[in-house]
N, C-alpha and C. Protein backbone atom coordinates (compact mmCIF):
# COMPACT_ATOMS: atom_id res chain seq x y z
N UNK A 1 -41.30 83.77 21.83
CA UNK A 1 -41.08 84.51 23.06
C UNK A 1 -42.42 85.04 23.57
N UNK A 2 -42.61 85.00 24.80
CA UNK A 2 -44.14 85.45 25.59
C UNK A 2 -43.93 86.58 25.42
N UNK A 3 -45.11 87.34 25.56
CA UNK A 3 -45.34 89.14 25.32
C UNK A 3 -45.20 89.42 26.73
N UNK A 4 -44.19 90.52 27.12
CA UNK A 4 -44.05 91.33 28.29
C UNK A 4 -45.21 91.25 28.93
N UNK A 5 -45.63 91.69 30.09
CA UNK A 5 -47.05 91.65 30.74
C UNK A 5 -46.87 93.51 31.20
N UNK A 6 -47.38 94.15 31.11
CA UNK A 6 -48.15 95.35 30.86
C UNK A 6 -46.90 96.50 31.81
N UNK A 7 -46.54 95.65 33.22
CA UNK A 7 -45.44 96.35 34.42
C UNK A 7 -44.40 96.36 33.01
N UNK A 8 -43.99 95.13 32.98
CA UNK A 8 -42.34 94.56 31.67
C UNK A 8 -42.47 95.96 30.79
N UNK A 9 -43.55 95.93 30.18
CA UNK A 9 -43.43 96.94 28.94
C UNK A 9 -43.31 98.27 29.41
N UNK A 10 -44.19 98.32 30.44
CA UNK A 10 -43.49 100.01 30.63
C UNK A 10 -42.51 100.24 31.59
N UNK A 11 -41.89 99.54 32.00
CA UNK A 11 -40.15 99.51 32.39
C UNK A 11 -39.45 100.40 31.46
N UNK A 12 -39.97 98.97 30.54
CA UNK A 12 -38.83 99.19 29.06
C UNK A 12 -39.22 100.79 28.22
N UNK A 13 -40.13 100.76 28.12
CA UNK A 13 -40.44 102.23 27.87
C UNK A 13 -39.55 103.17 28.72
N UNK A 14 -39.46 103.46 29.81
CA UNK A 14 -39.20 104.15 30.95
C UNK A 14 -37.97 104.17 30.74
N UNK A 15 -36.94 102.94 30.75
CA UNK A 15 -35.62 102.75 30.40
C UNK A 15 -35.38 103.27 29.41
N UNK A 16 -36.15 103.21 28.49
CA UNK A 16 -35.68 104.12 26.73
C UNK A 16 -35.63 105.18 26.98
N UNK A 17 -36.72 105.92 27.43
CA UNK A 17 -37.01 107.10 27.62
C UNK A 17 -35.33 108.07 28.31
N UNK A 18 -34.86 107.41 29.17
CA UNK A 18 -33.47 107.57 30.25
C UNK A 18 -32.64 107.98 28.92
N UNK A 19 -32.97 107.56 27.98
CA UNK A 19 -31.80 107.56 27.07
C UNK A 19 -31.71 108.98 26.27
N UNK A 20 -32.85 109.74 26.19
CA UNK A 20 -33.56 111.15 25.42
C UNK A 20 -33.68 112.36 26.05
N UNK A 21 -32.41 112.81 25.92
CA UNK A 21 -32.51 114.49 27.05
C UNK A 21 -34.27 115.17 26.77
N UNK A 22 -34.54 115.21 25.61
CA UNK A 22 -35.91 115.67 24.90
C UNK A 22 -37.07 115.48 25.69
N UNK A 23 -37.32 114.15 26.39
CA UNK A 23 -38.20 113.55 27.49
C UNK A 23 -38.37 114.18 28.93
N UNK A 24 -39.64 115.05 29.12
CA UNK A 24 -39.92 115.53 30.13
C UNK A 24 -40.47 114.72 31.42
N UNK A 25 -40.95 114.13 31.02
CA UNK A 25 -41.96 112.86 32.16
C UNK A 25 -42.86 112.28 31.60
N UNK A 26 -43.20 111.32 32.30
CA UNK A 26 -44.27 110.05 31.78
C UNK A 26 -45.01 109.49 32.80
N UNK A 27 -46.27 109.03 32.03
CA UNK A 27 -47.36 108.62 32.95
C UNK A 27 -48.00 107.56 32.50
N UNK A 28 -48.13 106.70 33.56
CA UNK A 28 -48.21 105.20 32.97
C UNK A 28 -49.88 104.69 33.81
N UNK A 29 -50.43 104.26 32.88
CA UNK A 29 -51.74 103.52 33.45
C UNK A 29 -51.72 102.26 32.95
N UNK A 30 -52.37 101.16 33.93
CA UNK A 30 -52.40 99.96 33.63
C UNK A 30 -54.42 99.03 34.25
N UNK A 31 -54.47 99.34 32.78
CA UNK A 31 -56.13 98.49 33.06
C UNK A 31 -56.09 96.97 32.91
N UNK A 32 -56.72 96.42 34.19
CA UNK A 32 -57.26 94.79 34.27
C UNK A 32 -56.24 93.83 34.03
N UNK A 33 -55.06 94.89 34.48
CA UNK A 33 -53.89 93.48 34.51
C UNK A 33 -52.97 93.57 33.03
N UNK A 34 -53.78 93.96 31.91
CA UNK A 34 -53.09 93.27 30.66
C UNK A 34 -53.35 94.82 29.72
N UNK A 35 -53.92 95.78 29.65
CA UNK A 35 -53.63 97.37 28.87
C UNK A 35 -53.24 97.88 29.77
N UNK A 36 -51.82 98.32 28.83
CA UNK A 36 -50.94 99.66 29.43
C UNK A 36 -50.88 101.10 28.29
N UNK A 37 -51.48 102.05 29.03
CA UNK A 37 -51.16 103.63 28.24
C UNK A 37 -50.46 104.29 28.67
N UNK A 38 -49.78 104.55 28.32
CA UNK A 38 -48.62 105.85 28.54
C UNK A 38 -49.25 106.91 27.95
N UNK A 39 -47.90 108.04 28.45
CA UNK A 39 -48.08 109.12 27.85
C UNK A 39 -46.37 109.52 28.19
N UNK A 40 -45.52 110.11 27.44
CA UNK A 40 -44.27 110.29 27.31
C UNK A 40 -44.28 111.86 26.77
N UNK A 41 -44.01 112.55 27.59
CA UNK A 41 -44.34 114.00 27.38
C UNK A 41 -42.71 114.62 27.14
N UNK A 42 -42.89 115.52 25.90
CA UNK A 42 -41.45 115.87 25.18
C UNK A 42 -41.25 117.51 25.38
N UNK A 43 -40.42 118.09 25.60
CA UNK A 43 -39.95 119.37 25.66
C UNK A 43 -40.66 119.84 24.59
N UNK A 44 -41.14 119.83 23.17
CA UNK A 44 -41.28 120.72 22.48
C UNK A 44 -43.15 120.60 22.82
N UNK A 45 -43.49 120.39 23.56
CA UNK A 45 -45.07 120.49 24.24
C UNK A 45 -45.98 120.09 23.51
N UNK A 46 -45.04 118.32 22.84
CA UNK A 46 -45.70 117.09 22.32
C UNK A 46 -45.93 116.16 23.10
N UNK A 47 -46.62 115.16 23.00
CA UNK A 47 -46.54 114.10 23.58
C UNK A 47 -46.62 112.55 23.10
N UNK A 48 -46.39 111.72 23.41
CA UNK A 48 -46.36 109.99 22.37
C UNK A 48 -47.57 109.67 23.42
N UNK A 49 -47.81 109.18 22.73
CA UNK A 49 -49.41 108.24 23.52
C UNK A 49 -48.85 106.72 23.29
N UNK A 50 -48.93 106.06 24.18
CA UNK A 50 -48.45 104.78 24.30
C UNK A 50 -49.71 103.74 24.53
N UNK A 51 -49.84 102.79 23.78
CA UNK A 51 -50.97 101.90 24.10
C UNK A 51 -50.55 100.52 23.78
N UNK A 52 -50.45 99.68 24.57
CA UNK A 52 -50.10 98.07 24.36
C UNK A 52 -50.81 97.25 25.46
N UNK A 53 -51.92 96.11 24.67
CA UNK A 53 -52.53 94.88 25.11
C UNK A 53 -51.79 93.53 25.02
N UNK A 54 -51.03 93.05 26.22
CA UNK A 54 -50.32 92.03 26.47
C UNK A 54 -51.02 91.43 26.01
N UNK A 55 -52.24 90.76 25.86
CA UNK A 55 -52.63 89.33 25.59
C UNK A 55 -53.09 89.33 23.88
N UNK A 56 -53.28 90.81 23.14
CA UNK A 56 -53.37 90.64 21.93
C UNK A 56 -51.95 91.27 20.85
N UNK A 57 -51.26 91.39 21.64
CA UNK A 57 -50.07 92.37 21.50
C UNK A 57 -50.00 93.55 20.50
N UNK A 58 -51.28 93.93 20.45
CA UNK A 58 -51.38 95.03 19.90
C UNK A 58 -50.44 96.22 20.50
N UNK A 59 -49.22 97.07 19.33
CA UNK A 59 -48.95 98.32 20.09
C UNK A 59 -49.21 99.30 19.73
N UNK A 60 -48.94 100.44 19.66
CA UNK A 60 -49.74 101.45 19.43
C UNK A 60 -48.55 102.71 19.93
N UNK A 61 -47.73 103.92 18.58
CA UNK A 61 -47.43 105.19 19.35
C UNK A 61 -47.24 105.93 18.81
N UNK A 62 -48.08 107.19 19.15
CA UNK A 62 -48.71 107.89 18.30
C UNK A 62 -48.27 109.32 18.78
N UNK A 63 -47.35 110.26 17.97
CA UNK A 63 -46.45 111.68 18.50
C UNK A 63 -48.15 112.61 18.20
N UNK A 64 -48.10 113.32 19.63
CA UNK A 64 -49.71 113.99 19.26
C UNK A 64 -49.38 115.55 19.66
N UNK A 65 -49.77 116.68 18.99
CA UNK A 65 -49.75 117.61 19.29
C UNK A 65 -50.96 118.89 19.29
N UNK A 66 -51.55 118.91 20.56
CA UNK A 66 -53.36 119.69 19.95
C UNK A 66 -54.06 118.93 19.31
N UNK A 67 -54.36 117.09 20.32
CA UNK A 67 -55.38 116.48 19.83
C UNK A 67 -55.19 115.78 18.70
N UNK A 68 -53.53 115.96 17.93
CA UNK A 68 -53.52 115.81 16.50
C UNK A 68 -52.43 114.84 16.61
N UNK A 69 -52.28 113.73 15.60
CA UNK A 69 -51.52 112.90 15.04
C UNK A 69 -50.56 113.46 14.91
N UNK A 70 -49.14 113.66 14.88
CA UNK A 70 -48.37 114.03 13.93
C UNK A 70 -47.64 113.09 13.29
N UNK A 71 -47.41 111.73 13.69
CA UNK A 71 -46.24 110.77 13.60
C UNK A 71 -47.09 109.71 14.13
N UNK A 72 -47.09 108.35 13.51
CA UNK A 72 -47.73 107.08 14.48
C UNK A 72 -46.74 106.07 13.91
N UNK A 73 -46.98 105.11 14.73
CA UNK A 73 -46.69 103.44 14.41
C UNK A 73 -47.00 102.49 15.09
N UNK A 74 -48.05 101.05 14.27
CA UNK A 74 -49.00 100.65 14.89
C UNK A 74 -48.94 99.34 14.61
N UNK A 75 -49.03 98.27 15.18
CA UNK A 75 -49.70 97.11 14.64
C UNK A 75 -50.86 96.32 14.44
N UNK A 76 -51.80 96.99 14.94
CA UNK A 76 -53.50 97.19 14.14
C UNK A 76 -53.53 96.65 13.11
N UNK A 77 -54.79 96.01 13.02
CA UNK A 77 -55.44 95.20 11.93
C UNK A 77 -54.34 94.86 10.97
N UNK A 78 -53.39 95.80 10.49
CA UNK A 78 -52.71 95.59 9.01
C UNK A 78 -51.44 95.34 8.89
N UNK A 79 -51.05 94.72 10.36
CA UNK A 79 -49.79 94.44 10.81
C UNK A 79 -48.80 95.52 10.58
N UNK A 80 -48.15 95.79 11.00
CA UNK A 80 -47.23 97.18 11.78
C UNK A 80 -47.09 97.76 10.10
N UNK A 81 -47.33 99.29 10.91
CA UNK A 81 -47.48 100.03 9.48
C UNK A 81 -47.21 101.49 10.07
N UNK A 82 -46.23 102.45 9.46
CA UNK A 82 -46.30 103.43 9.67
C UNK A 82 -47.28 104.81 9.59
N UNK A 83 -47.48 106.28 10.22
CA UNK A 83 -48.00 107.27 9.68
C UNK A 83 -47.13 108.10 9.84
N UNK A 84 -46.58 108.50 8.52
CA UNK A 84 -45.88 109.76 8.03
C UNK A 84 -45.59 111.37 8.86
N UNK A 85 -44.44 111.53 8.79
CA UNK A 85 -44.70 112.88 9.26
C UNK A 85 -45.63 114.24 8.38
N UNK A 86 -45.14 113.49 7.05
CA UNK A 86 -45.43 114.01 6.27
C UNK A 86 -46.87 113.71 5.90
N UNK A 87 -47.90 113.03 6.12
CA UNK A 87 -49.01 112.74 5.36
C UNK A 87 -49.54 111.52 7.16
N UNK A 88 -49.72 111.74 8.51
CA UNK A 88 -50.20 110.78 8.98
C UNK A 88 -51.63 109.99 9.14
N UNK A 89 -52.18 110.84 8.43
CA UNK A 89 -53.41 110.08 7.75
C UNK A 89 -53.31 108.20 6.81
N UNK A 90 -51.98 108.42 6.43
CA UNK A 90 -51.52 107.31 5.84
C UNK A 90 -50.88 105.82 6.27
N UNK A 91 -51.03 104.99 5.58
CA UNK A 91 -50.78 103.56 6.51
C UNK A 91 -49.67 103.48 5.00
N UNK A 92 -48.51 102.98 5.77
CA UNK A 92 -47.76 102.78 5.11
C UNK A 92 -46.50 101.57 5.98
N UNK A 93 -46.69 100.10 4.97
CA UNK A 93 -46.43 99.06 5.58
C UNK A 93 -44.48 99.08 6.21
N UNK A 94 -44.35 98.38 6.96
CA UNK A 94 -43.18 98.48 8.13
C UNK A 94 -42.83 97.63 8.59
N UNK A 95 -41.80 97.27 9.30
CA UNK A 95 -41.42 96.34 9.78
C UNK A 95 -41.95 96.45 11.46
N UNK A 96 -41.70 95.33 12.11
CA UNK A 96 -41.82 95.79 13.64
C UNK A 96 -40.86 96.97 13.89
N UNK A 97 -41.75 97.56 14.63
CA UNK A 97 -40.76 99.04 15.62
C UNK A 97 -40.97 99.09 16.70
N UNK A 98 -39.37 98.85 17.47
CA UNK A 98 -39.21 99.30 19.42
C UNK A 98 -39.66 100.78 19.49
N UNK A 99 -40.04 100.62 20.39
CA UNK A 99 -40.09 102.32 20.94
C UNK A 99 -38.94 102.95 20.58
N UNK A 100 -37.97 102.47 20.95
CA UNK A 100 -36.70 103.21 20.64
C UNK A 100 -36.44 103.73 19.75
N UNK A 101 -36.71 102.70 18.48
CA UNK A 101 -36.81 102.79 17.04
C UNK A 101 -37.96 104.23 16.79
N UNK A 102 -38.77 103.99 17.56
CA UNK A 102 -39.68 105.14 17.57
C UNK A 102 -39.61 106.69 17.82
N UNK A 103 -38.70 107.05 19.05
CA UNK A 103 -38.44 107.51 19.02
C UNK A 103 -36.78 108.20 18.82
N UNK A 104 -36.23 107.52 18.25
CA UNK A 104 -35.36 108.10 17.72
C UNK A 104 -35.62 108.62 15.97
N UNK A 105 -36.99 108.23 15.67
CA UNK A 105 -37.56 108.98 14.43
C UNK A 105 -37.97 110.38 14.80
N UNK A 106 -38.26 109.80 15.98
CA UNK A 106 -39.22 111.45 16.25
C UNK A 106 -38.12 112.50 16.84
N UNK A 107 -36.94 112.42 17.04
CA UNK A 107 -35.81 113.03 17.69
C UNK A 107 -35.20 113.33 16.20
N UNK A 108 -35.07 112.97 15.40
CA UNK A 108 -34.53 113.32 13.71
C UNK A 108 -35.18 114.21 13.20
N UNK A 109 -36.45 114.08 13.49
CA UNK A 109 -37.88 114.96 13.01
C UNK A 109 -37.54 116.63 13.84
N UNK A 110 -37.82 116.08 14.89
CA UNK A 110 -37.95 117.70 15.89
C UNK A 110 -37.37 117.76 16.45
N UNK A 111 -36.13 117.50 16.55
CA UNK A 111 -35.07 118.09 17.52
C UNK A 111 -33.72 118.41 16.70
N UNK A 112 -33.15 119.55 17.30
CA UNK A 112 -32.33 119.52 16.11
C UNK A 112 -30.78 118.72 16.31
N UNK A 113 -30.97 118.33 17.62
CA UNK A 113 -29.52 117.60 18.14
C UNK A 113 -30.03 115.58 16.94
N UNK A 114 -30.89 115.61 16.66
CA UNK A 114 -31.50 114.29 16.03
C UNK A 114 -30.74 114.13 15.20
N UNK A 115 -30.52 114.84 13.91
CA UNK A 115 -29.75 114.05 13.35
C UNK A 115 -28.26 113.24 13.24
N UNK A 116 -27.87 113.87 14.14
CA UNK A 116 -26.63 113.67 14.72
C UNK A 116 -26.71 112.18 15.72
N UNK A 117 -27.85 111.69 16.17
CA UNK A 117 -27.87 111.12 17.12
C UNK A 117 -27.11 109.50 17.31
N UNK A 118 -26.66 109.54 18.73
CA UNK A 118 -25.83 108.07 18.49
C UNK A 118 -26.63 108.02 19.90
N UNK A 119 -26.84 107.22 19.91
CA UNK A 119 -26.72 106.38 21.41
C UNK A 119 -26.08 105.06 21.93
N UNK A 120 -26.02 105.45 23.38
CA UNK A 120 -24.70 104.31 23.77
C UNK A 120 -25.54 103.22 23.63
């Protein structure tokens, strides 16, 4: 399957996002056609940093709070690998993860309606 082109992916972001009362707004940049960064800004005055290169399909999303990591998941050099809530200094190997998948970790983590969570 071809990799989304940079508009595709942050649709789909955008559409996930619809799904997360938690989600305040988002801001989407798109460099030279093929890098897209987000930023997906959360009620508890976190934010996900979003980074994906259509043509190397690198993705990249990283829960940041005061400059700081708290939560990542990446497919960089070591093919998709998590960072811990607990320890995100750490690479710890993974399967592919949707955003969705993404953030519905981070909705288990800090929100307290998370663990409960179903979506339609």
């Amino acid at each position: 399957m071809p990799a989304l082109d940079p508009l595709g992916f942050s649709k789909l972001i955008i559409r996930t996002c619809q799904k997360f009362p938690f989600v305040t707004t988002v801001s989407v940049v798109i460099e030279d056609g093929i890098i897209l960064k987000m930023r997906v800004y959360l009620e508890d005055e976190t934010f996900i940093a979003i980074f994906y290169n259509s043509t190397t399909e690198k993705t990249s999303f990283a829960l940041i709070k005061e400059n700081a990591r708290l939560f990542g998941a990446n497919n960089s050099y070591t093919g998709w690998h998590l960072h811990p809530f607990d320890s995100p200094e750490m690479h710890i190997a993974s399967t592919a993860l949707t955003f969705e998948q993404f953030l519905e970790m981070v909705a288990r983590e800090r929100f307290p309606f998370g663990k409960d969570l179903t979506l339609p």
